[in-house]
PDB file of N, CA and C in Angstrom:
ATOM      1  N   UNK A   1       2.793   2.404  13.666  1.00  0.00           N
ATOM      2  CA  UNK A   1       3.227   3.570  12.912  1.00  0.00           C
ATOM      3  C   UNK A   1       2.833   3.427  11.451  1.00  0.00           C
ATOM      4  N   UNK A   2       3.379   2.556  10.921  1.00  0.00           N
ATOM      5  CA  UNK A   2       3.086   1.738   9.324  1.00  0.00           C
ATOM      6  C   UNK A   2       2.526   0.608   9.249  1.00  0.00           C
ATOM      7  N   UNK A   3       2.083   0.295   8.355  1.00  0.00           N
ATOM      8  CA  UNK A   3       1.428  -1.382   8.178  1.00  0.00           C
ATOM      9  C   UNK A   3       2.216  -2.070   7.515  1.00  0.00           C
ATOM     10  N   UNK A   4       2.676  -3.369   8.107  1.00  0.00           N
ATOM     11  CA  UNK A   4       3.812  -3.845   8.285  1.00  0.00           C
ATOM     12  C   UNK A   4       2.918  -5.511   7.874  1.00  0.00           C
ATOM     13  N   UNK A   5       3.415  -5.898   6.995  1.00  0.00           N
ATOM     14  CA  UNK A   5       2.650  -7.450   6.677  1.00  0.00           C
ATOM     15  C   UNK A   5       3.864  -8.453   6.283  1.00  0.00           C
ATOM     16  N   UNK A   6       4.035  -9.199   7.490  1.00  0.00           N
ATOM     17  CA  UNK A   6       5.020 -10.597   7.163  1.00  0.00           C
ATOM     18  C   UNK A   6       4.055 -11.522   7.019  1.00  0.00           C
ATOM     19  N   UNK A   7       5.422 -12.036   6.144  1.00  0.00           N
ATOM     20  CA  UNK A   7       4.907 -13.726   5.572  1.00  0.00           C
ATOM     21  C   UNK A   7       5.614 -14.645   5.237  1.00  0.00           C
ATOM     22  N   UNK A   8       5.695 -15.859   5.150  1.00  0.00           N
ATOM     23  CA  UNK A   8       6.897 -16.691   4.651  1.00  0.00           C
ATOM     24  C   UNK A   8       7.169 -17.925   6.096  1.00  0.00           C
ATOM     25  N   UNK A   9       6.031 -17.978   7.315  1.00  0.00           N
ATOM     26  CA  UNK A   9       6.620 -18.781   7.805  1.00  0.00           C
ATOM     27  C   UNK A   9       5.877 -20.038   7.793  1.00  0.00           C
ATOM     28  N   UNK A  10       6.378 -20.828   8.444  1.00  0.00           N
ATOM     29  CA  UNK A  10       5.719 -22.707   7.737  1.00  0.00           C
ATOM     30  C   UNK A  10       6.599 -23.445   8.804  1.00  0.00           C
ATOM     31  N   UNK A  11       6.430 -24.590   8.719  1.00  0.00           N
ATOM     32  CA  UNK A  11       6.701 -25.708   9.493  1.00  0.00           C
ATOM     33  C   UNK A  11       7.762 -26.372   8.570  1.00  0.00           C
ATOM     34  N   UNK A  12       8.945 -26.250   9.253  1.00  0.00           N
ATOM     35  CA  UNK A  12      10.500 -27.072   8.680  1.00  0.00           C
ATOM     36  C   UNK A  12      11.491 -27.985   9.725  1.00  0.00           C
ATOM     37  N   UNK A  13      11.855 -28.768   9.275  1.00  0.00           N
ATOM     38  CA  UNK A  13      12.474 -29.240  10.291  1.00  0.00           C
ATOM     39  C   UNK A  13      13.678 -28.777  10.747  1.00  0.00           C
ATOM     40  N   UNK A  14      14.241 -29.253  11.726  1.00  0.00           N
ATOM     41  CA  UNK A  14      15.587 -28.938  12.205  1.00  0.00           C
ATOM     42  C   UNK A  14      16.465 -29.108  11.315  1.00  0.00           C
ATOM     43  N   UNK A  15      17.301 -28.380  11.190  1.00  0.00           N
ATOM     44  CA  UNK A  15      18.505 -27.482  10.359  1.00  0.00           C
ATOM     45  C   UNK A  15      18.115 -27.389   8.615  1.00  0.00           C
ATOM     46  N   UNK A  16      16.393 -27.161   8.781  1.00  0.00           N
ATOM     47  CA  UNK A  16      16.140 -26.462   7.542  1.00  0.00           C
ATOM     48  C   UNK A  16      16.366 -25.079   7.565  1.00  0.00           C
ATOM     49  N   UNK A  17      15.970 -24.464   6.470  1.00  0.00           N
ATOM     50  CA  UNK A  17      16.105 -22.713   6.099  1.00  0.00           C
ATOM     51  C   UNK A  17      14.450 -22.296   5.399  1.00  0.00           C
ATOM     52  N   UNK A  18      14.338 -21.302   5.707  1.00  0.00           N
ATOM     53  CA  UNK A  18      13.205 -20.523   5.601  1.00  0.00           C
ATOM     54  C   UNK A  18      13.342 -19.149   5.261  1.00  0.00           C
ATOM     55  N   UNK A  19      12.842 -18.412   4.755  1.00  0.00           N
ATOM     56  CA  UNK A  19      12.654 -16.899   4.303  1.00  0.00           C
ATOM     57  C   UNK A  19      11.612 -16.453   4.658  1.00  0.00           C
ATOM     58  N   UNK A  20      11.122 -15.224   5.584  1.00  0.00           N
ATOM     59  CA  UNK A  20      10.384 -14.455   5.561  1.00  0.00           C
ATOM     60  C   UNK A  20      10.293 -13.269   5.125  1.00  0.00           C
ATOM     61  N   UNK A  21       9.187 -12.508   5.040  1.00  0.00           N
ATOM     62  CA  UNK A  21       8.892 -11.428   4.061  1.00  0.00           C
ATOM     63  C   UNK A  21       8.505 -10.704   4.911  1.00  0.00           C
ATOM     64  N   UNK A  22       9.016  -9.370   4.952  1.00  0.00           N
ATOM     65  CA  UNK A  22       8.243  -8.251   5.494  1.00  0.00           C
ATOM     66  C   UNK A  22       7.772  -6.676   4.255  1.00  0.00           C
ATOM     67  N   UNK A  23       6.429  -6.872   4.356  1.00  0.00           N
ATOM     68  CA  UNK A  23       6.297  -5.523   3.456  1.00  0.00           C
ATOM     69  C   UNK A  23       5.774  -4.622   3.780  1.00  0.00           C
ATOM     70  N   UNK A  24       6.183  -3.351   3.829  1.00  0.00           N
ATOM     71  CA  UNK A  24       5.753  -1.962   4.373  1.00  0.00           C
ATOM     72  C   UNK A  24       6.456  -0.883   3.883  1.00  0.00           C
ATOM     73  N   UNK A  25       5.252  -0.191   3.510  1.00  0.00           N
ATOM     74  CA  UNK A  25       5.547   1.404   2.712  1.00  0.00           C
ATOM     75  C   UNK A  25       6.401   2.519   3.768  1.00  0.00           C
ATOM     76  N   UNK A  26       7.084   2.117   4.808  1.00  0.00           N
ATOM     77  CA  UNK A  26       8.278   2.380   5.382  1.00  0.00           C
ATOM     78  C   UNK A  26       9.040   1.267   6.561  1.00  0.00           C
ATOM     79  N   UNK A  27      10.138   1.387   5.493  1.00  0.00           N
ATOM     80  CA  UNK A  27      11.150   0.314   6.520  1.00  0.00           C
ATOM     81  C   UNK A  27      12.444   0.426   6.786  1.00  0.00           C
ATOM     82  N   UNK A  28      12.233   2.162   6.781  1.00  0.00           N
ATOM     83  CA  UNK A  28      13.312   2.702   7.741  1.00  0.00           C
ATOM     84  C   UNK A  28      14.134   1.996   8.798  1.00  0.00           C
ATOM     85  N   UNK A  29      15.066   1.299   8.998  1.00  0.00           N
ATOM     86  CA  UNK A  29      15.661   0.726  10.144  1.00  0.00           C
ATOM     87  C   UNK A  29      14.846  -0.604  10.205  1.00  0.00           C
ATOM     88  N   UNK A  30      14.355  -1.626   9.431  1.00  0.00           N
ATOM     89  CA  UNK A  30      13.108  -2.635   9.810  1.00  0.00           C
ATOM     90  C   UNK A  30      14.175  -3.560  10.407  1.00  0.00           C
ATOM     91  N   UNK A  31      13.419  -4.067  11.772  1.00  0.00           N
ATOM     92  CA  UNK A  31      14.463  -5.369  12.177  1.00  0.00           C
ATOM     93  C   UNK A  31      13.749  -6.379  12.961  1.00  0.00           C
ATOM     94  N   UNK A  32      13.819  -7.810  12.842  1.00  0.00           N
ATOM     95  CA  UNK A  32      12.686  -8.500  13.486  1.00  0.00           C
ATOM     96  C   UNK A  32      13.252  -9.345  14.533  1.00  0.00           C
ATOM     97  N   UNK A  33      11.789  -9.735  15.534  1.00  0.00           N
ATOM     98  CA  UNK A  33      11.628  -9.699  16.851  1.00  0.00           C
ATOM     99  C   UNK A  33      10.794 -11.138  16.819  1.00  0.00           C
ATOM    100  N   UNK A  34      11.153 -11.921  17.784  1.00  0.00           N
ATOM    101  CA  UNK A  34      10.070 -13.159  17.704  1.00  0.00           C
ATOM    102  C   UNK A  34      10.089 -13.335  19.186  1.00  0.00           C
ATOM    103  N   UNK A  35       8.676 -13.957  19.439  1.00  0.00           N
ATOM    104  CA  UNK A  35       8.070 -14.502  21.181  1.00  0.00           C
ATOM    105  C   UNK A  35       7.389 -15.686  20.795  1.00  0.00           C
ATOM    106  N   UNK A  36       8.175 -16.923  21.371  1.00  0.00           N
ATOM    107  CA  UNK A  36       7.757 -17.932  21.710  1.00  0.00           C
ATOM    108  C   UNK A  36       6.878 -18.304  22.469  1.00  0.00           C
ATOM    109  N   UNK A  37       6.188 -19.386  22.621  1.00  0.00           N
ATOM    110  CA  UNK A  37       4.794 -19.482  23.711  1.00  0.00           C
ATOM    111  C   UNK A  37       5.859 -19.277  25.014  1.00  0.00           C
ATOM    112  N   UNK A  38       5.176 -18.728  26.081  1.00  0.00           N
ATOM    113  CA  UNK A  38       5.533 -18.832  27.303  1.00  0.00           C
ATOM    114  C   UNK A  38       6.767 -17.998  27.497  1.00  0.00           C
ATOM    115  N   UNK A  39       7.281 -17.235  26.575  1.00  0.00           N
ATOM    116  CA  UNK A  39       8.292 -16.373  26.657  1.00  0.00           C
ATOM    117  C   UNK A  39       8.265 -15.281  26.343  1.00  0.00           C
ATOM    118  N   UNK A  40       9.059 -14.030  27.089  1.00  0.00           N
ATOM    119  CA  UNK A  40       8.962 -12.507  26.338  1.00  0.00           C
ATOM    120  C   UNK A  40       9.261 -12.688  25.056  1.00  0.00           C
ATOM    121  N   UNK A  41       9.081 -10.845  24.321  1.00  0.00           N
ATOM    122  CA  UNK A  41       9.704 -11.228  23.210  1.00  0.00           C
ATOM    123  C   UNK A  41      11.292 -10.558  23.144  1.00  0.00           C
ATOM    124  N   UNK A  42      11.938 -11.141  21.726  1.00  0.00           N
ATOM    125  CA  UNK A  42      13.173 -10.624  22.321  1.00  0.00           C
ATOM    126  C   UNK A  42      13.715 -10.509  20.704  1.00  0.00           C
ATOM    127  N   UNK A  43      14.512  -9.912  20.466  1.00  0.00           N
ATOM    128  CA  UNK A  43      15.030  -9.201  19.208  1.00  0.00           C
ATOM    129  C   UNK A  43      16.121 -10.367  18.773  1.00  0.00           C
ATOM    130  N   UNK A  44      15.491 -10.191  17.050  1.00  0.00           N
ATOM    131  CA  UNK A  44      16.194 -10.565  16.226  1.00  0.00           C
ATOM    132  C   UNK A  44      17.162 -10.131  15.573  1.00  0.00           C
ATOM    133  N   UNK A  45      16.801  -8.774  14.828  1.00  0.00           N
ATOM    134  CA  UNK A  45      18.527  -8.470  14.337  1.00  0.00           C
ATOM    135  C   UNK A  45      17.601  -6.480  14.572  1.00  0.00           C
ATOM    136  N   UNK A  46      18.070  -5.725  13.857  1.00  0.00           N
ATOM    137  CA  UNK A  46      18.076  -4.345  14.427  1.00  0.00           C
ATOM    138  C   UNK A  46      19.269  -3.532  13.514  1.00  0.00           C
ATOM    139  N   UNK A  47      19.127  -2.155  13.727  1.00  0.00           N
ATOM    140  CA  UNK A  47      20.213  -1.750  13.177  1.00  0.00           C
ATOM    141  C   UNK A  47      21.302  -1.290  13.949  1.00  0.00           C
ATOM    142  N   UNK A  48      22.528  -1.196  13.850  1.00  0.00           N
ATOM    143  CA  UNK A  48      23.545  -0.651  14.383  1.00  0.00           C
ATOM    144  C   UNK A  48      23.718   0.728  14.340  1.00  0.00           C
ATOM    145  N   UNK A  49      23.264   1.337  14.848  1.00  0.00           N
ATOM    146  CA  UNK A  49      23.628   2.950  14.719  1.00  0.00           C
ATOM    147  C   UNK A  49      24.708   3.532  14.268  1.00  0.00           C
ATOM    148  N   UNK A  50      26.061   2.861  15.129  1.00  0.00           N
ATOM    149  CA  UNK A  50      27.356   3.136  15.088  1.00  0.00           C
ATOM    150  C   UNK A  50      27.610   3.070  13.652  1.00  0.00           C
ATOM    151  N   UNK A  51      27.485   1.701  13.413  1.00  0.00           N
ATOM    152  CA  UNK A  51      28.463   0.966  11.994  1.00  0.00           C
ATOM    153  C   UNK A  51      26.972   1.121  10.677  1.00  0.00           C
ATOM    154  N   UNK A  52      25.904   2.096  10.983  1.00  0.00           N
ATOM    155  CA  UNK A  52      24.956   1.388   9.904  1.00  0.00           C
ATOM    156  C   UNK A  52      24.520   0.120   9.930  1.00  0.00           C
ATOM    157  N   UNK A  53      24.982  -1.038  10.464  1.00  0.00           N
ATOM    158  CA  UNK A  53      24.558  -2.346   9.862  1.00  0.00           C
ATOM    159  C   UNK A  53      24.073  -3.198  10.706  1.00  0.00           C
ATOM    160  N   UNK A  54      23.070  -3.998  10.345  1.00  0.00           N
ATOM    161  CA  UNK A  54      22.577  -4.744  10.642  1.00  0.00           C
ATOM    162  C   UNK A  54      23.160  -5.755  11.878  1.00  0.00           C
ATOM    163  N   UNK A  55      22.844  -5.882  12.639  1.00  0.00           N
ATOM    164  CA  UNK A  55      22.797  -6.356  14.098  1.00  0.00           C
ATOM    165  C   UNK A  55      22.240  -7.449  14.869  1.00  0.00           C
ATOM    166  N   UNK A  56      22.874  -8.779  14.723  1.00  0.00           N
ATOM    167  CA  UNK A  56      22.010 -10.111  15.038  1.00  0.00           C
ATOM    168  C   UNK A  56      22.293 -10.848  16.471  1.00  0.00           C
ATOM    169  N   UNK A  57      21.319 -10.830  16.978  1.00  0.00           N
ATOM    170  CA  UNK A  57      21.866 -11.229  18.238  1.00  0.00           C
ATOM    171  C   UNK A  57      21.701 -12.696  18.225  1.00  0.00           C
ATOM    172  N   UNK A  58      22.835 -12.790  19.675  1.00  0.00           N
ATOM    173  CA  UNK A  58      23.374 -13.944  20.063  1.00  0.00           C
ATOM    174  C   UNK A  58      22.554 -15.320  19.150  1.00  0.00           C
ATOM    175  N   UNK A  59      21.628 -15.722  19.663  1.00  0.00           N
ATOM    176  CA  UNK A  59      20.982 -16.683  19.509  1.00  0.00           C
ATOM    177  C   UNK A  59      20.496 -16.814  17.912  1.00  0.00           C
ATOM    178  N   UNK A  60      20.942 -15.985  17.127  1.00  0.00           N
ATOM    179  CA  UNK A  60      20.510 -15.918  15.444  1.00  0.00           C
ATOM    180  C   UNK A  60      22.270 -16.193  15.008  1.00  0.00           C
ATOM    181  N   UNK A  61      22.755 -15.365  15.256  1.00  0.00           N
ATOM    182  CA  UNK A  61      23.889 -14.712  14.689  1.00  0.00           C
ATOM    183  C   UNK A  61      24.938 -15.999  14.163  1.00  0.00           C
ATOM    184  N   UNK A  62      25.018 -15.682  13.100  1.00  0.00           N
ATOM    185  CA  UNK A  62      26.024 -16.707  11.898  1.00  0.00           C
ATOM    186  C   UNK A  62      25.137 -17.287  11.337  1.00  0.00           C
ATOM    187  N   UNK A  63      23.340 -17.396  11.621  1.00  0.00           N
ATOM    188  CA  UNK A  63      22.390 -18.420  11.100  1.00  0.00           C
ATOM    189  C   UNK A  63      21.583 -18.036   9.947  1.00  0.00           C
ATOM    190  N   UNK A  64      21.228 -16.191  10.829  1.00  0.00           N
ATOM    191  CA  UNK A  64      19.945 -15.566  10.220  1.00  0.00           C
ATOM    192  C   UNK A  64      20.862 -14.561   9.351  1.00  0.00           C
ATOM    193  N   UNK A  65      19.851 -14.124   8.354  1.00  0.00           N
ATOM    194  CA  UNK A  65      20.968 -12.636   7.515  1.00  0.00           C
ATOM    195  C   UNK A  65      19.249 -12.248   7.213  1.00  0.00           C
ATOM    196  N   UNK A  66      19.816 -10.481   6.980  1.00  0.00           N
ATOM    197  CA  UNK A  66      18.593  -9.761   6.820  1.00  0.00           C
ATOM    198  C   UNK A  66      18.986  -9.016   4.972  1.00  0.00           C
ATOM    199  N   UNK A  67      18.497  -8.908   4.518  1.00  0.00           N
ATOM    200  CA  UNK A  67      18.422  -8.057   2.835  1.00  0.00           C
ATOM    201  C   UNK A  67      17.041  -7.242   2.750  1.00  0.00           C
ATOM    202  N   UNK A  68      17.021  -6.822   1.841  1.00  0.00           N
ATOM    203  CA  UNK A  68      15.993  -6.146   1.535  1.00  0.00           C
ATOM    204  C   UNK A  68      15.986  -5.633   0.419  1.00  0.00           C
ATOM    205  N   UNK A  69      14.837  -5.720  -0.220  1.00  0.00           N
ATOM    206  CA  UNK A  69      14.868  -4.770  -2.160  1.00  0.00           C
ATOM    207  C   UNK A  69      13.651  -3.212  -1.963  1.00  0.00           C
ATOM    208  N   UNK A  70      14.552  -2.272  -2.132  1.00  0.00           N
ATOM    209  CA  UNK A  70      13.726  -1.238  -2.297  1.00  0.00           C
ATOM    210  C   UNK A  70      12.844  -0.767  -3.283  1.00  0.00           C
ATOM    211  N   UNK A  71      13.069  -1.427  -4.501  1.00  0.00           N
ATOM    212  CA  UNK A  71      12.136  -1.277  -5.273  1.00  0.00           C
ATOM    213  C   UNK A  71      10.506  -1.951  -5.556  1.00  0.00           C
ATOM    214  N   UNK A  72      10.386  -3.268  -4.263  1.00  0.00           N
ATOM    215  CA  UNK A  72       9.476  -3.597  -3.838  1.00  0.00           C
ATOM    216  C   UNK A  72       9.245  -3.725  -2.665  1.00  0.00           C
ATOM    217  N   UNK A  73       9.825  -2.777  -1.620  1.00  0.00           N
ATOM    218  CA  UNK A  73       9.888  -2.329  -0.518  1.00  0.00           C
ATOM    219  C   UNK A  73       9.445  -3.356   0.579  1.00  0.00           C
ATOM    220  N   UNK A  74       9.908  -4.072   0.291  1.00  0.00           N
ATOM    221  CA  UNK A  74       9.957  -5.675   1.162  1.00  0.00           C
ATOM    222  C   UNK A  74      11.541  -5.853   1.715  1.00  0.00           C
ATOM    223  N   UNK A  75      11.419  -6.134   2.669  1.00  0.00           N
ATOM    224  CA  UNK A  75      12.792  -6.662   3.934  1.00  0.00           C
ATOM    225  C   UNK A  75      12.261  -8.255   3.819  1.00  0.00           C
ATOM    226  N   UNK A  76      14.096  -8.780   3.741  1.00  0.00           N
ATOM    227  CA  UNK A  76      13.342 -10.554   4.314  1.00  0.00           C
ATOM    228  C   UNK A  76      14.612 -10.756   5.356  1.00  0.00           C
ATOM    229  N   UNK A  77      14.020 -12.007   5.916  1.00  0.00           N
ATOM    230  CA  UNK A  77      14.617 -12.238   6.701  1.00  0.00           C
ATOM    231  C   UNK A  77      14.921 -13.771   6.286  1.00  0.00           C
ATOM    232  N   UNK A  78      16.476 -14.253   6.092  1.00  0.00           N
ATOM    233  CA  UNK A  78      16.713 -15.180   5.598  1.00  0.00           C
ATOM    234  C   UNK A  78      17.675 -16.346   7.057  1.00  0.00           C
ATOM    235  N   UNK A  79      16.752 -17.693   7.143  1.00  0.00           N
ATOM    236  CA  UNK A  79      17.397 -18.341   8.505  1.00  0.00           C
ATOM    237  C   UNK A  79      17.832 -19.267   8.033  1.00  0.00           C
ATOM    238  N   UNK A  80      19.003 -20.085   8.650  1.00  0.00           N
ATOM    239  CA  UNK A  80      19.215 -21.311   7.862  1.00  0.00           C
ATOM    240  C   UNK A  80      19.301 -22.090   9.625  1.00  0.00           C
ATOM    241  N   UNK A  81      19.934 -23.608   9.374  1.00  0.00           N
ATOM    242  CA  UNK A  81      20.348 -24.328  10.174  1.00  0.00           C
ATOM    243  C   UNK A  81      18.843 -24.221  11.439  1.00  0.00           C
ATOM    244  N   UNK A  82      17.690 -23.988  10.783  1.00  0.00           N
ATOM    245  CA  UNK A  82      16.982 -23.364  12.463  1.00  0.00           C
ATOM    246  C   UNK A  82      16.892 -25.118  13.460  1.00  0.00           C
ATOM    247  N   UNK A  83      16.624 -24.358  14.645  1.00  0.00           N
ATOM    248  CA  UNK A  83      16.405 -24.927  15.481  1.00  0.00           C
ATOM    249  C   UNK A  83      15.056 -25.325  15.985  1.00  0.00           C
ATOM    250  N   UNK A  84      14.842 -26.329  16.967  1.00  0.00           N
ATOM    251  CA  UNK A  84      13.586 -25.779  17.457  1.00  0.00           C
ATOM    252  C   UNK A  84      13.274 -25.124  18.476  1.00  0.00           C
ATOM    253  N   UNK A  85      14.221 -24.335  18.947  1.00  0.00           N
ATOM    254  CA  UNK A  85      14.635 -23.281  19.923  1.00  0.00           C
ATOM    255  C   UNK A  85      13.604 -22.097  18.700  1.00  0.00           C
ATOM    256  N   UNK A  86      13.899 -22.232  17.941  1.00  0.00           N
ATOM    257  CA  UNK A  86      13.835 -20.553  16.925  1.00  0.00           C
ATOM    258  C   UNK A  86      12.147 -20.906  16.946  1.00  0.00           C
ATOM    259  N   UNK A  87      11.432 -21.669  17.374  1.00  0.00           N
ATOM    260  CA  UNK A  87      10.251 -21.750  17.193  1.00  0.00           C
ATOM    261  C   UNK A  87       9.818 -20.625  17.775  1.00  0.00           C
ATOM    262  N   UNK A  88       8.698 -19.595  17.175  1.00  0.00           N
ATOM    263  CA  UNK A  88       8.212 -18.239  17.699  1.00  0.00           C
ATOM    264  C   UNK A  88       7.223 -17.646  16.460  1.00  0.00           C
ATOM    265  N   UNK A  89       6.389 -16.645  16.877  1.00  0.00           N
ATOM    266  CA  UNK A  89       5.596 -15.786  16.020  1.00  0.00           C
ATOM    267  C   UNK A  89       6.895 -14.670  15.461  1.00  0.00           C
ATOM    268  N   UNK A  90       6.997 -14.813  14.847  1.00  0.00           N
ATOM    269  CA  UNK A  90       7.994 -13.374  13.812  1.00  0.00           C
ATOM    270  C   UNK A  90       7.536 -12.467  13.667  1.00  0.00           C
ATOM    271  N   UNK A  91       8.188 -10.852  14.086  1.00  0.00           N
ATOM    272  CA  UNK A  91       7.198  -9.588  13.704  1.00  0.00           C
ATOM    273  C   UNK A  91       8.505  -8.627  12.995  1.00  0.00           C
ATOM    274  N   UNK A  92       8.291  -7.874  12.081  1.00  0.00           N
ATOM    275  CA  UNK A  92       9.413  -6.847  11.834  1.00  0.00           C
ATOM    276  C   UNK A  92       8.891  -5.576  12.083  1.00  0.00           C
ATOM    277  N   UNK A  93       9.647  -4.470  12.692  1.00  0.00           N
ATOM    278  CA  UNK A  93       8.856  -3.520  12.761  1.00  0.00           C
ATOM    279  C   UNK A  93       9.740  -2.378  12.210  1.00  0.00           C
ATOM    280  N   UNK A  94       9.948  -0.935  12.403  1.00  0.00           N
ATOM    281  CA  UNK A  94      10.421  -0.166  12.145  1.00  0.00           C
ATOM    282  C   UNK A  94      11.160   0.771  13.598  1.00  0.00           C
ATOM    283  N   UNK A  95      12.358   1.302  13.006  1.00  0.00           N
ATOM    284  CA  UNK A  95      12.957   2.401  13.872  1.00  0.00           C
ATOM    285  C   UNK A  95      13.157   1.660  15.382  1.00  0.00           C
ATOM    286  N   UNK A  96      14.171   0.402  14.651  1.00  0.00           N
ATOM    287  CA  UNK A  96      14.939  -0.186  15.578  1.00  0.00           C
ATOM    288  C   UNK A  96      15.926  -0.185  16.016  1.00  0.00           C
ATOM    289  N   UNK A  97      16.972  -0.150  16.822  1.00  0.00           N
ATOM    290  CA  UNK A  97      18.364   0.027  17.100  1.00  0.00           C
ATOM    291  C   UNK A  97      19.007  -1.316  18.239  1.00  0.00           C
ATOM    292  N   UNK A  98      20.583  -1.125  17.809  1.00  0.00           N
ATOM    293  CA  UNK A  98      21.339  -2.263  19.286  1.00  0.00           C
ATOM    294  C   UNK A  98      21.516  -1.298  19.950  1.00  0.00           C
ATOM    295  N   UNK A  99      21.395  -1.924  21.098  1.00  0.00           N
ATOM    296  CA  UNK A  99      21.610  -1.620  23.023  1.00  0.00           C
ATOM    297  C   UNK A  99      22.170  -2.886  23.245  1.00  0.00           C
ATOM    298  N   UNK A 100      24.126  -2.655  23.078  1.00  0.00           N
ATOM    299  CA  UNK A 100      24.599  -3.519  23.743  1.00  0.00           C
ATOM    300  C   UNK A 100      24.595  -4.618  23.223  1.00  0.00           C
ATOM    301  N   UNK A 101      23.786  -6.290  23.703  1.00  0.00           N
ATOM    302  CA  UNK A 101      23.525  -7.263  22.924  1.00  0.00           C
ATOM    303  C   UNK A 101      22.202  -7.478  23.001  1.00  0.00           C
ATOM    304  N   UNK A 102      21.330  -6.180  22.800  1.00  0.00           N
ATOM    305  CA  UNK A 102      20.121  -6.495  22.624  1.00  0.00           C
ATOM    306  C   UNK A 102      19.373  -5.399  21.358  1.00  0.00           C
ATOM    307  N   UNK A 103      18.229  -6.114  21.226  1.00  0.00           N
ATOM    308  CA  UNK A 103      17.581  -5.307  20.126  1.00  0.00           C
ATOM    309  C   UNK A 103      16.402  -4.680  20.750  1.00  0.00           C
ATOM    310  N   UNK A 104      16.445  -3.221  20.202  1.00  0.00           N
ATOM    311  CA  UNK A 104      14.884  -2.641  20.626  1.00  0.00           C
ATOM    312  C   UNK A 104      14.430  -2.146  19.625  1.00  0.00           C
ATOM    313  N   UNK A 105      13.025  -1.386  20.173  1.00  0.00           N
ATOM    314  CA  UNK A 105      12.423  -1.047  19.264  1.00  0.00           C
ATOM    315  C   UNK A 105      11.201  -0.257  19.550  1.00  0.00           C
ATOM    316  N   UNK A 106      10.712   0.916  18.755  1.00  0.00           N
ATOM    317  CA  UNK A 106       9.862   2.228  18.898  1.00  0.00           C
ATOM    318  C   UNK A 106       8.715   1.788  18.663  1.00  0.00           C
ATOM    319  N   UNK A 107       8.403   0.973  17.978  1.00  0.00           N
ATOM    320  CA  UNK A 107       7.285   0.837  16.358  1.00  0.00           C
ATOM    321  C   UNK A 107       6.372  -0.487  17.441  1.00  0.00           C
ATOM    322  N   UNK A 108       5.178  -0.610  16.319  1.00  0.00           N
ATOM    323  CA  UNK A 108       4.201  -1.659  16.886  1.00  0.00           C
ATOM    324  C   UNK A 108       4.321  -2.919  16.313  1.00  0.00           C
ATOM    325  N   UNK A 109       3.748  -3.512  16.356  1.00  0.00           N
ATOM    326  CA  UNK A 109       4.014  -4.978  15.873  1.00  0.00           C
ATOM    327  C   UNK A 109       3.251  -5.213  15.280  1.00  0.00           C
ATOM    328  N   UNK A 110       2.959  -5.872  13.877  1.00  0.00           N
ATOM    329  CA  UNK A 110       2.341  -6.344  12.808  1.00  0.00           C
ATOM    330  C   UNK A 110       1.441  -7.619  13.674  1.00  0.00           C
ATOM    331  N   UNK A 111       0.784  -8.231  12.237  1.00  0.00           N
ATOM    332  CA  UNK A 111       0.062  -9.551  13.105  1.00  0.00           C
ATOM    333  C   UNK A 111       0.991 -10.805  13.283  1.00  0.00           C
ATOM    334  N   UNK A 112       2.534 -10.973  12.365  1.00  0.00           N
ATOM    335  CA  UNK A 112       3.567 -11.538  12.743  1.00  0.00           C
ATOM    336  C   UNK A 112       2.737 -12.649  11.704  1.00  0.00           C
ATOM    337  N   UNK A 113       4.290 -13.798  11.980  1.00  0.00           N
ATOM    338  CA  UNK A 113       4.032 -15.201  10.944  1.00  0.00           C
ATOM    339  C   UNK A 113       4.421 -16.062  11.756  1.00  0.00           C
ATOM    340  N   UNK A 114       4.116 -17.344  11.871  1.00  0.00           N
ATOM    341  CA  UNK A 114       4.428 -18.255  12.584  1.00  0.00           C
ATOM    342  C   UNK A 114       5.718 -19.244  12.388  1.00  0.00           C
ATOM    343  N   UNK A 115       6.431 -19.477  12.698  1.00  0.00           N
ATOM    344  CA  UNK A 115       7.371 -20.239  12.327  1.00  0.00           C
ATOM    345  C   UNK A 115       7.331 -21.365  13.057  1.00  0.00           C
ATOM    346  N   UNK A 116       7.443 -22.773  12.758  1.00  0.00           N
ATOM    347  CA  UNK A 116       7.568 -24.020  13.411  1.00  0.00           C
ATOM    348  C   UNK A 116       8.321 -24.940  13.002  1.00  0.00           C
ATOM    349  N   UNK A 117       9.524 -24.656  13.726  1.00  0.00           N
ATOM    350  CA  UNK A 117      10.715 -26.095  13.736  1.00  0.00           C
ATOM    351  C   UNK A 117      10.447 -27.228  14.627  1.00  0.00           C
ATOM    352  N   UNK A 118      10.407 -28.337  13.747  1.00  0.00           N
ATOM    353  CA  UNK A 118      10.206 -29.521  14.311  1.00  0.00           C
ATOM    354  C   UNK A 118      10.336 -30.722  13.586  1.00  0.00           C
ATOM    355  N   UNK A 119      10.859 -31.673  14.093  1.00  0.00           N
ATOM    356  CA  UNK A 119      10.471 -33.030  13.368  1.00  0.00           C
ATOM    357  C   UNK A 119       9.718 -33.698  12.800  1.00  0.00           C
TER     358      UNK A 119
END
């Protein structure tokens, strides 16, 4: 839909923290999604329709937090404690919503950033 350019991921170890960047000239609802080798992909946080707010599922949630500055129209995505479970390509996209305890999403996927937790 938009061009969507993340960045910010790198190689940290277990129960480091990392920030990624997402920038795009619309980020209406932006919420990000990561796929590990050998796995679907599966949603990171999303918006809540109901409550407005931001929406982190299971496997993030208490770790990851999402912000964003509109005046340089960048979303980040802020992780702490990661795992090497959280190892995955990162994508944020647009005109996302929760279903339940999952995240979806309308929009296409950027070229994503790599993230690598490990020792």
């Amino acid at each position: 839909q938009v061009q969507r350019v993340e960045s910010g991921g790198d190689l940290v170890q277990p129960g480091g923290s990392l920030t990624l960047a997402c920038s795009a000239s619309d980020y209406y609802a932006i919420g990000w999604f990561r796929q590990a080798p050998g796995k679907q992909r599966e949603g990171v946080s999303c918006l809540d329709l109901t409550s407005g707010y931001t929406y982190y599922t299971d496997p993030v949630k208490g770790r990851f937090n999402s912000s964003r500055d509109h005046a340089k129209k960048t979303v980040y995505l802020q992780m702490h404690n990661l795992r090497p479970e959280d190892t995955a390509i990162y994508y944020c996209a647009t005109d996302t919503w929760r279903d339940g305890s999952r995240c979806m999403m309308s929009g296409q996927w950027g070229q994503g950033t790599q993230v690598t937790v490990s020792a």
